[in-house]
C-alpha atoms as a PDB file:
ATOM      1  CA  UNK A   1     -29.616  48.585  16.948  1.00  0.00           C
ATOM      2  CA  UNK A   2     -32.676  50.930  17.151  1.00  0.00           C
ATOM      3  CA  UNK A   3     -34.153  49.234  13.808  1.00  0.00           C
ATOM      4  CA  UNK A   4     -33.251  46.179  15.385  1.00  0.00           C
ATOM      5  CA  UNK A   5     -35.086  47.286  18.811  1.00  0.00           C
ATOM      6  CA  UNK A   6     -38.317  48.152  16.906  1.00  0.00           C
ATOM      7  CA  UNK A   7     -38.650  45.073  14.945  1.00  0.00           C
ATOM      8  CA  UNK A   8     -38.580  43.323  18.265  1.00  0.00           C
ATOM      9  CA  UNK A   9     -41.182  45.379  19.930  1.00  0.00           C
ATOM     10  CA  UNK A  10     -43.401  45.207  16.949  1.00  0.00           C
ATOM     11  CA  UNK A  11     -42.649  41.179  16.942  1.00  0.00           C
ATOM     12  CA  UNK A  12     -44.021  40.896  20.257  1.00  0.00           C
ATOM     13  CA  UNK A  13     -46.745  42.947  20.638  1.00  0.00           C
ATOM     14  CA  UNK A  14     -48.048  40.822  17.498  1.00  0.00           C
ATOM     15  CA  UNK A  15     -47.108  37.460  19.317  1.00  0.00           C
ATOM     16  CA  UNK A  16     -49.233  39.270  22.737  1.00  0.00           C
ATOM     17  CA  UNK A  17     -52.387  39.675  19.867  1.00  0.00           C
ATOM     18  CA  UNK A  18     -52.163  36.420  18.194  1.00  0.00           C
ATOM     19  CA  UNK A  19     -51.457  34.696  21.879  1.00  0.00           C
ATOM     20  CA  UNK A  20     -54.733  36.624  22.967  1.00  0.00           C
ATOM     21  CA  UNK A  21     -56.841  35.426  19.584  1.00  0.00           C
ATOM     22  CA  UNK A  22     -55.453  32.366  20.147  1.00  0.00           C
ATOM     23  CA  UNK A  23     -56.995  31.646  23.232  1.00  0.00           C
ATOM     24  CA  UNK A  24     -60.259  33.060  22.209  1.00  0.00           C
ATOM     25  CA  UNK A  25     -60.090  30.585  19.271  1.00  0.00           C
ATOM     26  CA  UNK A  26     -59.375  27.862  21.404  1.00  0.00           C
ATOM     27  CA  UNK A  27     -62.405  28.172  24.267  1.00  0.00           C
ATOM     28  CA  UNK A  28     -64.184  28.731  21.365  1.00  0.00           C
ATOM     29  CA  UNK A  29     -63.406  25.404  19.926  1.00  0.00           C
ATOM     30  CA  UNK A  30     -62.233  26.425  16.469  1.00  0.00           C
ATOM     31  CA  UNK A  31     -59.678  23.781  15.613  1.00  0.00           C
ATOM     32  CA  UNK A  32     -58.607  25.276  12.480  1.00  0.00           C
ATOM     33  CA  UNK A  33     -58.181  29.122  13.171  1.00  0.00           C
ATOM     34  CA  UNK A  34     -56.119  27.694  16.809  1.00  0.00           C
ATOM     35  CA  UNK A  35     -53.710  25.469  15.155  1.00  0.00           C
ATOM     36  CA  UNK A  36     -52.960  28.746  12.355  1.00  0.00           C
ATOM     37  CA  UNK A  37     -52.496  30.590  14.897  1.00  0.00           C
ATOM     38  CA  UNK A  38     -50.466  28.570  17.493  1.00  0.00           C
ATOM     39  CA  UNK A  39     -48.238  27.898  14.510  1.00  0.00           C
ATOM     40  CA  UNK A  40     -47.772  31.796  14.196  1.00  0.00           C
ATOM     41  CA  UNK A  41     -47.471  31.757  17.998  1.00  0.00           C
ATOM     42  CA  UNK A  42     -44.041  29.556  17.145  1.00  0.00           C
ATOM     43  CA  UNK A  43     -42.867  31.686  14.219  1.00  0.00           C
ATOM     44  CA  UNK A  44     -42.762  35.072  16.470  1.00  0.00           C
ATOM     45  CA  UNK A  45     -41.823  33.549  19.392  1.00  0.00           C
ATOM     46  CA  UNK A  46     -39.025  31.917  17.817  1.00  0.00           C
ATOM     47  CA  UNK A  47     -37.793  35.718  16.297  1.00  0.00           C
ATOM     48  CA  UNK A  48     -38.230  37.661  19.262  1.00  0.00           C
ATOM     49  CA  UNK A  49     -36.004  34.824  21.309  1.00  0.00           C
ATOM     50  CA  UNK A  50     -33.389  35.408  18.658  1.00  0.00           C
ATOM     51  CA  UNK A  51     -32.979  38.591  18.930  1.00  0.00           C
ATOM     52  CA  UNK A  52     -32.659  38.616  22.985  1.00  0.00           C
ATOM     53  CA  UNK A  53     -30.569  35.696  22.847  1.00  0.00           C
ATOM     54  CA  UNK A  54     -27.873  37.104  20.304  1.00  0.00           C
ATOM     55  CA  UNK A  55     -28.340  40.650  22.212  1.00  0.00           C
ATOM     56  CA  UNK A  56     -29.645  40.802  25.651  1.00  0.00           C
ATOM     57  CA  UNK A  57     -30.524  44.576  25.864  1.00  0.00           C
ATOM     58  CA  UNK A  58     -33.441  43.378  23.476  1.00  0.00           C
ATOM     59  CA  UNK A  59     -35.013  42.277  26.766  1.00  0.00           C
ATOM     60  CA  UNK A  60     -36.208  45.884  27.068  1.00  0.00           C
ATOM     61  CA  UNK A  61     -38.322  46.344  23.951  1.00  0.00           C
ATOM     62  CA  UNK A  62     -39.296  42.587  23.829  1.00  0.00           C
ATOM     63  CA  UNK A  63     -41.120  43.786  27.237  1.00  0.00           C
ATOM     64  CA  UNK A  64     -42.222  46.809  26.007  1.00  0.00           C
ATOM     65  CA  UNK A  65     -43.843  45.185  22.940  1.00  0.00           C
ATOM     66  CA  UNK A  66     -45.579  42.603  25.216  1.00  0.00           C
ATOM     67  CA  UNK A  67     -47.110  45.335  27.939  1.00  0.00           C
ATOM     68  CA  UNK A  68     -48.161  46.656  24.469  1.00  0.00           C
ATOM     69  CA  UNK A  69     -49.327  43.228  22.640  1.00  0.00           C
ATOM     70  CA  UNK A  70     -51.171  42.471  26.037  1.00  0.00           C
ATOM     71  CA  UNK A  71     -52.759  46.434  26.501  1.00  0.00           C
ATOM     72  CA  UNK A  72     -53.850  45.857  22.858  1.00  0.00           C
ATOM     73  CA  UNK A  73     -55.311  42.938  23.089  1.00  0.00           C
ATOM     74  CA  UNK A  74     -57.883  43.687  26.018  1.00  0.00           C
ATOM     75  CA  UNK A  75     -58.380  47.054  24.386  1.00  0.00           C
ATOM     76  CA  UNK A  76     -60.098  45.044  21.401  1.00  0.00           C
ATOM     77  CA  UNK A  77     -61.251  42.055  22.546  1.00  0.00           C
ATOM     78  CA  UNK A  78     -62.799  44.217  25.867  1.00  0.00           C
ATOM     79  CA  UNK A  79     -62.396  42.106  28.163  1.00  0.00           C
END
């Protein structure tokens, strides 16, 4: 359970950062590096739902990897 805990906290605080670049991307206008990345939005979403849906106490580190993801995220884009 506690591997399965981190690989959910690490999913989404990678789906937070590509969420965040993908946005960026998109105001930015770059069609290419926003569709590659909202297709990576759809690949960790889709694990990190998994794992909550088969076992709800991953609710807890799938928010703790998106307070993480998001604190990231402004940390290096600086906004």
């Amino acid at each position: 359970m506690i591997r399965r805990a981190l690989q959910v906290v690490a999913a989404m605080t990678c789906l937070d950062l590509v969420f965040a670049f993908y946005v960026i991307q998109t105001a930015e206008k770059a069609a290419y590096a926003a569709g590659a990345l909202a297709a990576a939005i759809i690949v960790l979403s889709g694990f990190v739902t998994r794992a909550y849906v088969d076992d709800k106490r991953m609710l807890i580190p799938a928010a703790l990897g998106a307070f993480l993801g998001t604190f990231l995220a402004v940390r290096i884009v600086g906004a």
